[in-house]
C-alpha atoms as a PDB file:
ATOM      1  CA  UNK A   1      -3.423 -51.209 -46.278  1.00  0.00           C
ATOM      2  CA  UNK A   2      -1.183 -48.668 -44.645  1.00  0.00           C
ATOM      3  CA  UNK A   3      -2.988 -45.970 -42.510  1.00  0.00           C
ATOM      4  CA  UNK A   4      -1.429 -42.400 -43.067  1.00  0.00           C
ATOM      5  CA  UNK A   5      -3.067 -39.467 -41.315  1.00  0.00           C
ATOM      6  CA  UNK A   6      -4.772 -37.527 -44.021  1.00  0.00           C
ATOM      7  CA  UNK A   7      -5.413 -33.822 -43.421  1.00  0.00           C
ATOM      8  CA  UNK A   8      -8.124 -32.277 -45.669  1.00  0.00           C
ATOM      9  CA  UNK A   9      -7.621 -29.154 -47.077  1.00  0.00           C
ATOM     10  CA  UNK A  10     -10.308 -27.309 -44.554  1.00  0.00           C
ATOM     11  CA  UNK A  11      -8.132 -28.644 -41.648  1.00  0.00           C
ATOM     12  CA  UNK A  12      -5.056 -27.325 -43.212  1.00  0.00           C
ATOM     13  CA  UNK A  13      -6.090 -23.827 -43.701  1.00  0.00           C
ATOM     14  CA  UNK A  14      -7.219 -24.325 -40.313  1.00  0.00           C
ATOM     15  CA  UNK A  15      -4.119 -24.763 -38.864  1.00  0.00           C
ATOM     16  CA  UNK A  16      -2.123 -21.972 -40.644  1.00  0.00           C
ATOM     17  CA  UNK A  17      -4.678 -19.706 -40.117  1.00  0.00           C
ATOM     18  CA  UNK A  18      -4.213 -20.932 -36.429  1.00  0.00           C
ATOM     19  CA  UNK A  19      -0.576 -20.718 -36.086  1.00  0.00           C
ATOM     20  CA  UNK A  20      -0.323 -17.124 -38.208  1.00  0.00           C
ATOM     21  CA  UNK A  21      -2.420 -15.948 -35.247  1.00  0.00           C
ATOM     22  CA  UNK A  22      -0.744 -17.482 -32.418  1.00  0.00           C
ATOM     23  CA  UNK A  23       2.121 -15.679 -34.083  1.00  0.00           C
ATOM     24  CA  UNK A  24       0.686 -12.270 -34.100  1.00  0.00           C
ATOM     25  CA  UNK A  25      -0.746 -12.383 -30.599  1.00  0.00           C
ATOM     26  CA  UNK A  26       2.752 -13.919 -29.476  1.00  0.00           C
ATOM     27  CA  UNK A  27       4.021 -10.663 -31.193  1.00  0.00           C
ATOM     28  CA  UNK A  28       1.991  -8.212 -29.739  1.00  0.00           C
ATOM     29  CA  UNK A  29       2.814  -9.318 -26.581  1.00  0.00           C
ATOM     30  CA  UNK A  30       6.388  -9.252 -26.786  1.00  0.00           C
ATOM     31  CA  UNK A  31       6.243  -5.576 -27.982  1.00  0.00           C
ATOM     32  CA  UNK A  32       4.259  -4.443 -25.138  1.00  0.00           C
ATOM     33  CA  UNK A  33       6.315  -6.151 -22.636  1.00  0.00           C
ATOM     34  CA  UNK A  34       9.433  -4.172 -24.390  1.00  0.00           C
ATOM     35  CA  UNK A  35       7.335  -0.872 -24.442  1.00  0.00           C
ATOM     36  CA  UNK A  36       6.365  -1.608 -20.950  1.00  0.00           C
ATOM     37  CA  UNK A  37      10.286  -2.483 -19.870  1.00  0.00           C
ATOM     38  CA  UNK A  38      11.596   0.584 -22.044  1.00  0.00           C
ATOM     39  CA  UNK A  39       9.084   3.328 -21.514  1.00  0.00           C
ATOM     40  CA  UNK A  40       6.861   2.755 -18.172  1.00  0.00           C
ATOM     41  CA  UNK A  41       8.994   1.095 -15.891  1.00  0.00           C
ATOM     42  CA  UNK A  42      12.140   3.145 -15.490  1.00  0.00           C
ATOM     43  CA  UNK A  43       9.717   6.489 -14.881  1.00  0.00           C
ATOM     44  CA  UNK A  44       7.449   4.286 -11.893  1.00  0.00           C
ATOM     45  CA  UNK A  45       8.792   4.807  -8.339  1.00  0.00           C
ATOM     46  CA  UNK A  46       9.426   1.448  -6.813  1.00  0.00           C
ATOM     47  CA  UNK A  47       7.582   1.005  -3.664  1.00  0.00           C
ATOM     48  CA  UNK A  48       5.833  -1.750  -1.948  1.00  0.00           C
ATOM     49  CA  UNK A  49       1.226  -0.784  -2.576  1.00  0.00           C
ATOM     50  CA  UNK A  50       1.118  -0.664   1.174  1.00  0.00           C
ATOM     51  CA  UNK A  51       3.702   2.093   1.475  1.00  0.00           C
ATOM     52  CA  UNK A  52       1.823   5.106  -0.076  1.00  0.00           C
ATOM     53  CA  UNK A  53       2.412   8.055   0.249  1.00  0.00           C
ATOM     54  CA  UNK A  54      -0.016  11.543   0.301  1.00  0.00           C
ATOM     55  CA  UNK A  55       0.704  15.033  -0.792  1.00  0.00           C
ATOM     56  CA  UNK A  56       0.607  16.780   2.803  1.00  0.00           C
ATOM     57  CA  UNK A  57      -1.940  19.497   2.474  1.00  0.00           C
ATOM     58  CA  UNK A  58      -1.941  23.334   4.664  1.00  0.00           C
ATOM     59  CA  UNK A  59      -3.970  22.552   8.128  1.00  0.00           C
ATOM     60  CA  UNK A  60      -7.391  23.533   8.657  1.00  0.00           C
ATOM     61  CA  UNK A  61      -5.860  26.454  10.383  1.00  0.00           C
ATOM     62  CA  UNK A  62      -3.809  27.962   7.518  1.00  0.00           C
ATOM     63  CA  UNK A  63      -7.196  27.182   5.158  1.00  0.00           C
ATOM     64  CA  UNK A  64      -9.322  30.447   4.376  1.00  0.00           C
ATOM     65  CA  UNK A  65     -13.022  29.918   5.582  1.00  0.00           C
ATOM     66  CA  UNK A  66     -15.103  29.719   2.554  1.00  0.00           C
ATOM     67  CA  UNK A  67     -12.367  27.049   1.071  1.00  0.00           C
ATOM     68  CA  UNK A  68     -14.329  23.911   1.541  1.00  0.00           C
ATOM     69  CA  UNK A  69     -12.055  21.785  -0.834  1.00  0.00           C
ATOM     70  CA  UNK A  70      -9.049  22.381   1.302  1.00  0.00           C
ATOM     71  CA  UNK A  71     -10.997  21.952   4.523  1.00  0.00           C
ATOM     72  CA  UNK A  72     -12.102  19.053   3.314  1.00  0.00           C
ATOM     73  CA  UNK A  73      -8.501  17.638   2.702  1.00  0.00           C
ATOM     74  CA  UNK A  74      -7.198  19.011   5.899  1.00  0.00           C
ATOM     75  CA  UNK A  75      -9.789  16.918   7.957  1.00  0.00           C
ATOM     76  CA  UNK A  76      -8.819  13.742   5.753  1.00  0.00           C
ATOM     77  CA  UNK A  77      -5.171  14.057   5.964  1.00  0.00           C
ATOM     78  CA  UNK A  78      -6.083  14.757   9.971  1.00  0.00           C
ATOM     79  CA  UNK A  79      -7.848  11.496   9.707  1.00  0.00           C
ATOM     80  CA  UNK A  80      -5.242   9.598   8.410  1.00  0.00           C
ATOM     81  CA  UNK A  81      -2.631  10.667  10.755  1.00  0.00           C
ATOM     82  CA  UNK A  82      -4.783  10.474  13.648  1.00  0.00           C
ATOM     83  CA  UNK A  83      -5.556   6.453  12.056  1.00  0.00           C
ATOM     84  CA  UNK A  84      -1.356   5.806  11.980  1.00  0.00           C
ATOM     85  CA  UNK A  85      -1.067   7.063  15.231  1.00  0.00           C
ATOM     86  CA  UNK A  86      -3.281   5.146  16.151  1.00  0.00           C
ATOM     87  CA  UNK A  87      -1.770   2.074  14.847  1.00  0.00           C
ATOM     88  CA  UNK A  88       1.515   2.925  16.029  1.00  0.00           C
ATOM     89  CA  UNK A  89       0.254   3.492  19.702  1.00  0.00           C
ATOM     90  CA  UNK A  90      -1.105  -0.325  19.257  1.00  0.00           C
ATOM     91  CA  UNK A  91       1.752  -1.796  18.300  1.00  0.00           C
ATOM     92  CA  UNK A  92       3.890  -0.173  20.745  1.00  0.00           C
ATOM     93  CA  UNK A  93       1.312  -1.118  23.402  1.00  0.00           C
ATOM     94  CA  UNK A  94       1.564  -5.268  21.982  1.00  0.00           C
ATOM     95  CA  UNK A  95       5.174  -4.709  21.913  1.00  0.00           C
ATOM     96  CA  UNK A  96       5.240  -3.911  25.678  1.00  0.00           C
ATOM     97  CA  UNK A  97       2.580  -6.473  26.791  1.00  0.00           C
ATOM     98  CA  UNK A  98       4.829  -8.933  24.125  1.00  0.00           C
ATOM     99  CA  UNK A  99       7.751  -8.546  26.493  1.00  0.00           C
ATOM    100  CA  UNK A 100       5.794  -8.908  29.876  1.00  0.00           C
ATOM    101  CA  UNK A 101       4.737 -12.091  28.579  1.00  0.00           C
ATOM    102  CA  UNK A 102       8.130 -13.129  27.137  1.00  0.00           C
ATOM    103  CA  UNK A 103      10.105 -11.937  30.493  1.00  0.00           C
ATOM    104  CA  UNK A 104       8.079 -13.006  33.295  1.00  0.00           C
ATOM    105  CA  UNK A 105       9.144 -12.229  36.498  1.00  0.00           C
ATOM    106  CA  UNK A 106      12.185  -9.966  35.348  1.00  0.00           C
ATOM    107  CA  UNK A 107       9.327  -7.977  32.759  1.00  0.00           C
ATOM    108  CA  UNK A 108       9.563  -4.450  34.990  1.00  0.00           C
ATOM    109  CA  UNK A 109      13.535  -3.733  34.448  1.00  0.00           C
ATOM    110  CA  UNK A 110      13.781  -5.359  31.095  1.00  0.00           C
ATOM    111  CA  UNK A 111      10.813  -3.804  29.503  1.00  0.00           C
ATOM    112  CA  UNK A 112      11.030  -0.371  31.468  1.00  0.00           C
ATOM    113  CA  UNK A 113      12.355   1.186  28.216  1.00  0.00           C
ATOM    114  CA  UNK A 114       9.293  -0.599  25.866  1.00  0.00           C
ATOM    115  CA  UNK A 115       7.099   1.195  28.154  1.00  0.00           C
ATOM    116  CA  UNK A 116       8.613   4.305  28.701  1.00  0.00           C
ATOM    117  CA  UNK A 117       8.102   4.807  24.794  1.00  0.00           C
ATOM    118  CA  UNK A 118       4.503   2.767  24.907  1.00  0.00           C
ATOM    119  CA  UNK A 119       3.466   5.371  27.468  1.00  0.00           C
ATOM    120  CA  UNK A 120       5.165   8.759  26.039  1.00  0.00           C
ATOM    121  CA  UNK A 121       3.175   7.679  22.557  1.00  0.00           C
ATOM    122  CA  UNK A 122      -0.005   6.905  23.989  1.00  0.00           C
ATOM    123  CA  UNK A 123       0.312  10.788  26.046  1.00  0.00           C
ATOM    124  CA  UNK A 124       1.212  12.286  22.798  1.00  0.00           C
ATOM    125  CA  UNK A 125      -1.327  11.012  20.884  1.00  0.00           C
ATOM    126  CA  UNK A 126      -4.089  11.450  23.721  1.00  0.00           C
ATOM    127  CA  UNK A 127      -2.607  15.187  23.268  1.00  0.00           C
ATOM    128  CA  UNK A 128      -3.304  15.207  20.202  1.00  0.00           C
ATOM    129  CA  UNK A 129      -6.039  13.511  19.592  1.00  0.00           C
ATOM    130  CA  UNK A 130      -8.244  14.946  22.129  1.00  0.00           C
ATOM    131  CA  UNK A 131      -7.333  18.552  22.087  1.00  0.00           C
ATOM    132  CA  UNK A 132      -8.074  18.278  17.870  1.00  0.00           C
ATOM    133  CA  UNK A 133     -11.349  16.812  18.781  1.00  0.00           C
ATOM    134  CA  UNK A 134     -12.326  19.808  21.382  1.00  0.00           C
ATOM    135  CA  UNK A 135     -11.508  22.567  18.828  1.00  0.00           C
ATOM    136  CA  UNK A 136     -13.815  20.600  15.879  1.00  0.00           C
END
């Protein structure tokens, strides 16, 4: 007696029913991928999700007084720059310990320029910093 595989009719409709779907999903997806390629893509600015950028909005000083939405966004964009400066004045200030590590003994002539810029950040920003915090 030979053994065959026998597929019952149930199973069959089964398995077109399965494919005709696999085919319409397979479908859909293709056509959004073109839609996404042809229509979305080319009008998205390409830039890294760490780079962003915001609108700059007027300082609190060119806000009028009862204005509390653009006060508001003048102290957050104030924020954020005062929070990059910060950052910047750290890395500058690794940078310059980085290269008193890396140079030893010779570290004061070969990193005199690292911390001519470490220092002339970290005055600039205690400028600013601390003179915006005295007027607040």
């Amino acid at each position: 007696m030979e053994y065959k595989y026998l597929i019952s009719r149930a199973e069959l409709i089964n398995v077109k029913i399965f494919e005709c779907l696999s085919r319409l999903i397979c479908s859909a997806v293709k056509k959004f991928f073109i839609i996404t390629e042809t229509f979305v893509q080319p009008f998205q600015k390409k830039y890294p999700y760490y780079h962003r950028r915001f609108n700059r909005v007027p300082t609190i000083d060119q806000c009028d007084v009862n204005e509390t939405a653009c006060i508001y966004e003048a102290q957050e964009q104030w924020k954020r720059d005062k929070m990059v400066d910060s950052k910047i004045v750290r890395i500058l200030k690794d940078r310059y310990i980085d290269c008193n590590y890396y140079e030893g003994e010779d570290a004061p002539v070969k990193c005199a320029s690292i911390a001519a810029v470490s220092e002339e950040a970290a005055t600039n920003w205690f400028i600013k910093c601390t003179y915006s915090l005295s007027l607040n």
